[in-house]
C-alpha atoms as a PDB file:
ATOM      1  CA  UNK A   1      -2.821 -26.207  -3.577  1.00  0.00           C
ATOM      2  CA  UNK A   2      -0.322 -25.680  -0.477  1.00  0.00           C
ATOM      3  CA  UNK A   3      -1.381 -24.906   3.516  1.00  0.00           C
ATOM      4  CA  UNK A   4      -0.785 -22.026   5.088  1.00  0.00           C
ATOM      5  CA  UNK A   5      -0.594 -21.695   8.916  1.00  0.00           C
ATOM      6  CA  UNK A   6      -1.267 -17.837  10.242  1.00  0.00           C
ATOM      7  CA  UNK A   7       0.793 -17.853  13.987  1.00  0.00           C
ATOM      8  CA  UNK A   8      -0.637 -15.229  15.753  1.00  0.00           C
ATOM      9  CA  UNK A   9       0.135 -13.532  19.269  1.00  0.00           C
ATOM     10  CA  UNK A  10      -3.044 -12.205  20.443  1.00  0.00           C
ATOM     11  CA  UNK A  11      -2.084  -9.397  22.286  1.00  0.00           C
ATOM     12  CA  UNK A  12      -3.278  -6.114  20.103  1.00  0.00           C
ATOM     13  CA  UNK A  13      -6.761  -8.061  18.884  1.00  0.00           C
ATOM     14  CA  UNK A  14      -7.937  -5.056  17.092  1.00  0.00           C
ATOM     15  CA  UNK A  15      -4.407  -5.131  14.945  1.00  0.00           C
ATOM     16  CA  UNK A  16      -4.233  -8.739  14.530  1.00  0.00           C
ATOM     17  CA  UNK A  17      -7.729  -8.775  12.708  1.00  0.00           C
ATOM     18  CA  UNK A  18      -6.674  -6.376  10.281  1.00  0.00           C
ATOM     19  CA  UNK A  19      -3.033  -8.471  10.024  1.00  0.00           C
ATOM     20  CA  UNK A  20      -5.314 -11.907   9.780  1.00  0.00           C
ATOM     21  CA  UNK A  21      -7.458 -10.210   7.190  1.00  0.00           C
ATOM     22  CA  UNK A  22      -5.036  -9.175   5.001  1.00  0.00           C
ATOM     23  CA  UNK A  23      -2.799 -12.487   5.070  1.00  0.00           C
ATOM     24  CA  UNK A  24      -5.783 -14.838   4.225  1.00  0.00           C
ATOM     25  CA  UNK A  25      -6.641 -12.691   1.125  1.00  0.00           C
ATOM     26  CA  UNK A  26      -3.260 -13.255  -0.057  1.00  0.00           C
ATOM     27  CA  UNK A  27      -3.232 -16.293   0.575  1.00  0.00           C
ATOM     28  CA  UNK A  28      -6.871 -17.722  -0.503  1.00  0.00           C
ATOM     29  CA  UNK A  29      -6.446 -15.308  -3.544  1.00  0.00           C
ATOM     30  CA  UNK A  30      -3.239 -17.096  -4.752  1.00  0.00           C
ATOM     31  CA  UNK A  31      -5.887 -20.310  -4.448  1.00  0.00           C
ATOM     32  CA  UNK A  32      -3.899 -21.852  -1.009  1.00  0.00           C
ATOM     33  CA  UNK A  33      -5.842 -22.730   2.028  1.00  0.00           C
ATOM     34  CA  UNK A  34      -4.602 -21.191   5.394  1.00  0.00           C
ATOM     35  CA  UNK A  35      -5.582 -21.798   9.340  1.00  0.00           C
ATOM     36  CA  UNK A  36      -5.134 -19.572  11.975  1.00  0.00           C
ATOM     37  CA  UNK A  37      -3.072 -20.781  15.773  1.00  0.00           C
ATOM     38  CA  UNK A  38      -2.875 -18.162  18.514  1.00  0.00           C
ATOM     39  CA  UNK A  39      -0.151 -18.615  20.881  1.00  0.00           C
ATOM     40  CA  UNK A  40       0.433 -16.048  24.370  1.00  0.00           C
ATOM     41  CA  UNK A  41       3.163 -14.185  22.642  1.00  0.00           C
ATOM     42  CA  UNK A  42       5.272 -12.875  19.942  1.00  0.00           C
ATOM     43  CA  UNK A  43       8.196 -14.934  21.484  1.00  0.00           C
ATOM     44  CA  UNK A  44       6.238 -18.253  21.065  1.00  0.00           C
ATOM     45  CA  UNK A  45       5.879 -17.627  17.453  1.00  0.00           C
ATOM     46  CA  UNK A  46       8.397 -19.605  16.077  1.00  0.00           C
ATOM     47  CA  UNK A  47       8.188 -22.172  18.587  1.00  0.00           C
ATOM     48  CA  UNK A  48       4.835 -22.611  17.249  1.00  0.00           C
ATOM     49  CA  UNK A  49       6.248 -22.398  13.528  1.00  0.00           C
ATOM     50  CA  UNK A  50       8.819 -25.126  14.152  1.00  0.00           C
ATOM     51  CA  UNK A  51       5.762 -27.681  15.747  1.00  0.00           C
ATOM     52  CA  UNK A  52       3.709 -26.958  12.506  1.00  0.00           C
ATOM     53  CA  UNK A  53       6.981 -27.310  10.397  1.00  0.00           C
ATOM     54  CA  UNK A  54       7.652 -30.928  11.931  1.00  0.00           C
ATOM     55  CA  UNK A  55       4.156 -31.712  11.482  1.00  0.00           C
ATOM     56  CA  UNK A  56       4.487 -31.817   7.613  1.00  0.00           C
ATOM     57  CA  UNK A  57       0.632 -30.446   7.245  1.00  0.00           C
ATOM     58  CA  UNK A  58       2.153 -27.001   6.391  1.00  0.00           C
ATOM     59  CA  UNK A  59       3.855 -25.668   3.242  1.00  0.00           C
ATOM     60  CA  UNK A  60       4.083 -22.132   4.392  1.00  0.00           C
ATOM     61  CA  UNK A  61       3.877 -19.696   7.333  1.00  0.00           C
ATOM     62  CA  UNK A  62       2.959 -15.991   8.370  1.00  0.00           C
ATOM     63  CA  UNK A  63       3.997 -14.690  11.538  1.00  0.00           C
ATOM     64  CA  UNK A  64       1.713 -12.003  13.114  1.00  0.00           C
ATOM     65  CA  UNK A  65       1.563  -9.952  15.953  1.00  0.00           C
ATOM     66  CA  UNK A  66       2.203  -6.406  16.906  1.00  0.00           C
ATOM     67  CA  UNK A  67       4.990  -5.555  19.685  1.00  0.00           C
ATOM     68  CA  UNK A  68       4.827  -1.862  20.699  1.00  0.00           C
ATOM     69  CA  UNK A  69       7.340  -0.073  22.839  1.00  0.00           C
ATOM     70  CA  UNK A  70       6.995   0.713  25.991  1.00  0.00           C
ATOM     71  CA  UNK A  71       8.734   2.013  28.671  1.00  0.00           C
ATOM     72  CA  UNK A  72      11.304  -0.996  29.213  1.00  0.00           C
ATOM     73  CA  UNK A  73      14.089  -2.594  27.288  1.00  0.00           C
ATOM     74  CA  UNK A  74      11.902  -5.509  26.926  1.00  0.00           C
ATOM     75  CA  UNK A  75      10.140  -4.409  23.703  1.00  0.00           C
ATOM     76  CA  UNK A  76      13.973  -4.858  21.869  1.00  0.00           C
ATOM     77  CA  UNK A  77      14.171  -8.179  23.682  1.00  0.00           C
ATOM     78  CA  UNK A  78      10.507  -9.241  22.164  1.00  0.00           C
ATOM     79  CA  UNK A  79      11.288  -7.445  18.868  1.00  0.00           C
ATOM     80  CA  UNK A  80      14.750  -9.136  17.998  1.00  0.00           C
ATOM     81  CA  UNK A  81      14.541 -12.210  19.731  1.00  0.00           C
ATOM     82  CA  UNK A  82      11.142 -13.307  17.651  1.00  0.00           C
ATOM     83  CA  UNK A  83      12.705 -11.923  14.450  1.00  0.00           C
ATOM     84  CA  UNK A  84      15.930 -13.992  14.851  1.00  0.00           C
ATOM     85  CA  UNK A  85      14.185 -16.995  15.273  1.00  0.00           C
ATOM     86  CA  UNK A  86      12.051 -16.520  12.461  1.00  0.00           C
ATOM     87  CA  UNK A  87      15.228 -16.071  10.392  1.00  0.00           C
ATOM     88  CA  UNK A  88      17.159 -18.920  11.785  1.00  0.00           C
ATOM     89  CA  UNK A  89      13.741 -20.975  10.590  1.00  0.00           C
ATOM     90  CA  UNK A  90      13.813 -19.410   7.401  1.00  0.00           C
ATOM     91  CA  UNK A  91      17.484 -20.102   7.101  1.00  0.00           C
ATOM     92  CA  UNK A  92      16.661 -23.885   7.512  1.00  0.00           C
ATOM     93  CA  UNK A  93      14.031 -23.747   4.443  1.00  0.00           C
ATOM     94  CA  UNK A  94      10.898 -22.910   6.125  1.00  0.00           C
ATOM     95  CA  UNK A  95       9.143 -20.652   3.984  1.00  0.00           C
ATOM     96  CA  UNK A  96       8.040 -18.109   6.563  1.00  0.00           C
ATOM     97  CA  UNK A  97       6.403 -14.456   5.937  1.00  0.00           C
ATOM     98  CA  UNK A  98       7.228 -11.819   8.898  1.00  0.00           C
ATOM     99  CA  UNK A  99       4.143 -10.160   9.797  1.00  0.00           C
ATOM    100  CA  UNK A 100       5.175  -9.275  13.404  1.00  0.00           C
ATOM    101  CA  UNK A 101       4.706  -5.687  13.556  1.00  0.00           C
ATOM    102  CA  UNK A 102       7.276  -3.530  16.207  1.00  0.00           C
ATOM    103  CA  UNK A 103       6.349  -0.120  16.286  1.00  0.00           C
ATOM    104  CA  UNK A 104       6.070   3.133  18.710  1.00  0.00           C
ATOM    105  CA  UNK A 105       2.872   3.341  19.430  1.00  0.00           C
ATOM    106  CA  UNK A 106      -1.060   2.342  18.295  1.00  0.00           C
ATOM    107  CA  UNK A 107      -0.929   4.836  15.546  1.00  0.00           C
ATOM    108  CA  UNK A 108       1.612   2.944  13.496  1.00  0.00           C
ATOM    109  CA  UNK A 109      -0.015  -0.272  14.176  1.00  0.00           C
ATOM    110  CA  UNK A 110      -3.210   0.524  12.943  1.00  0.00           C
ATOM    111  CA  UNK A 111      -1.850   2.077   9.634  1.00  0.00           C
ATOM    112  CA  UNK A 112       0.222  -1.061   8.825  1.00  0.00           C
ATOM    113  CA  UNK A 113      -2.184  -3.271  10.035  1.00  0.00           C
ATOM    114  CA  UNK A 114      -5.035  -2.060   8.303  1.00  0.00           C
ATOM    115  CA  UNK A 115      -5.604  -4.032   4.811  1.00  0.00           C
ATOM    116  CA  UNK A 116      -6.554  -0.618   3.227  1.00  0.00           C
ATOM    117  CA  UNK A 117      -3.362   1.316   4.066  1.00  0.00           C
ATOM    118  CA  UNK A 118      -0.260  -0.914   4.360  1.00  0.00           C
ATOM    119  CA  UNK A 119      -1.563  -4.061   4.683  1.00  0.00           C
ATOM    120  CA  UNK A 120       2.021  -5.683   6.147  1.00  0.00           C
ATOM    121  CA  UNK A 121      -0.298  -8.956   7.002  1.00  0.00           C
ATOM    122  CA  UNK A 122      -0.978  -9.007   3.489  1.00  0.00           C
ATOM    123  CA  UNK A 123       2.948  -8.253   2.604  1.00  0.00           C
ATOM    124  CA  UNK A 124       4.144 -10.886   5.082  1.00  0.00           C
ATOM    125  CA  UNK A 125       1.778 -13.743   2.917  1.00  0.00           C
ATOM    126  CA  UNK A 126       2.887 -12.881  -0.452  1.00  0.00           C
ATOM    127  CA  UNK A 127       6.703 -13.226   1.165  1.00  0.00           C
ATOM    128  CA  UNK A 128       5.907 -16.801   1.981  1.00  0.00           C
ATOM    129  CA  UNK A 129       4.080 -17.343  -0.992  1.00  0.00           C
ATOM    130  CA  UNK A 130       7.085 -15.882  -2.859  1.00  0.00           C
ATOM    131  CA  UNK A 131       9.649 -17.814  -0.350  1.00  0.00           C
ATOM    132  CA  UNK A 132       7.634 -21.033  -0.986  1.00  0.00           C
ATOM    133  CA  UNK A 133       7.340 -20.761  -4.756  1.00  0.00           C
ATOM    134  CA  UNK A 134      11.305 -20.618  -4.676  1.00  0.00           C
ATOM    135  CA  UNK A 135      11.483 -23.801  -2.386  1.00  0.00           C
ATOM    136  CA  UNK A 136       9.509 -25.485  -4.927  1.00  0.00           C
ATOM    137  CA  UNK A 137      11.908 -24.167  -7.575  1.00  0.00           C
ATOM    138  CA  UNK A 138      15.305 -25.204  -5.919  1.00  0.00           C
ATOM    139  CA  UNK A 139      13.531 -28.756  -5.408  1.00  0.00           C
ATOM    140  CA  UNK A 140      13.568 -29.539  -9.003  1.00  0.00           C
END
């Protein structure tokens, strides 16, 4: 049985429910346990990620939070800067599910959110499930 850690950034609590709720049923259904961390932001994420990494209490990770646009060029700063570090941890073996939702507006959040429609919470668990079941394969 591995351990999953959800990161969240709480900003959208509404969306990250329906993100939550659809990570831990992939994860508890492929018979893992999983916590839950909030952190302020999308851009503490992987910050977050790399602690739990270095901790060695974690085999896996799911990223979640929802960045909407707004009126600024900081929603491409947010967007690309959280998803590059999320690679670059990736990159060094971390088996890490994206789950950090960057859309237009509340509409498109609540249909991927939402465990019934797209369920990308639910997505972003089964890709670190998947990326973790290939760590354990290369390890042989």
């Amino acid at each position: 049985m591995a351990k999953f850690l959800i990161v969240e950034a709480r900003f959208y609590e509404q969306f990250n429910d329906m993100l939550i709720a659809g990570a831990k049923a992939a994860i508890e259904g492929a018979g893992h346990e999983v916590e839950v961390l909030t952190v302020p932001g999308a851009l503490e994420i992987p910050g977050a990620i790399a602690l739990g990494a270095e901790s060695g209490e974690y085999d896996g990770f799911v990223a979640i939070g929802v960045v909407i646009r707004g009126e600024t060029y900081h929603f491409e700063i947010v967007a690309g800067e959280s998803a590059r570090a999320i690679m670059a941890l990736t990159m060094d073996g971390i088996p890490i599910g994206n789950g950090i939702l960057t859309v237009e507006n509340e509409d498109q959040a609540q249909v991927r959110a939402d465990p019934a429609q797209k369920n990308k919470g639910g997505e972003a668990a089964k890709a670190a499930l998947a990326l973790l079941s290939l760590a354990d394969r290369f390890a042989r």
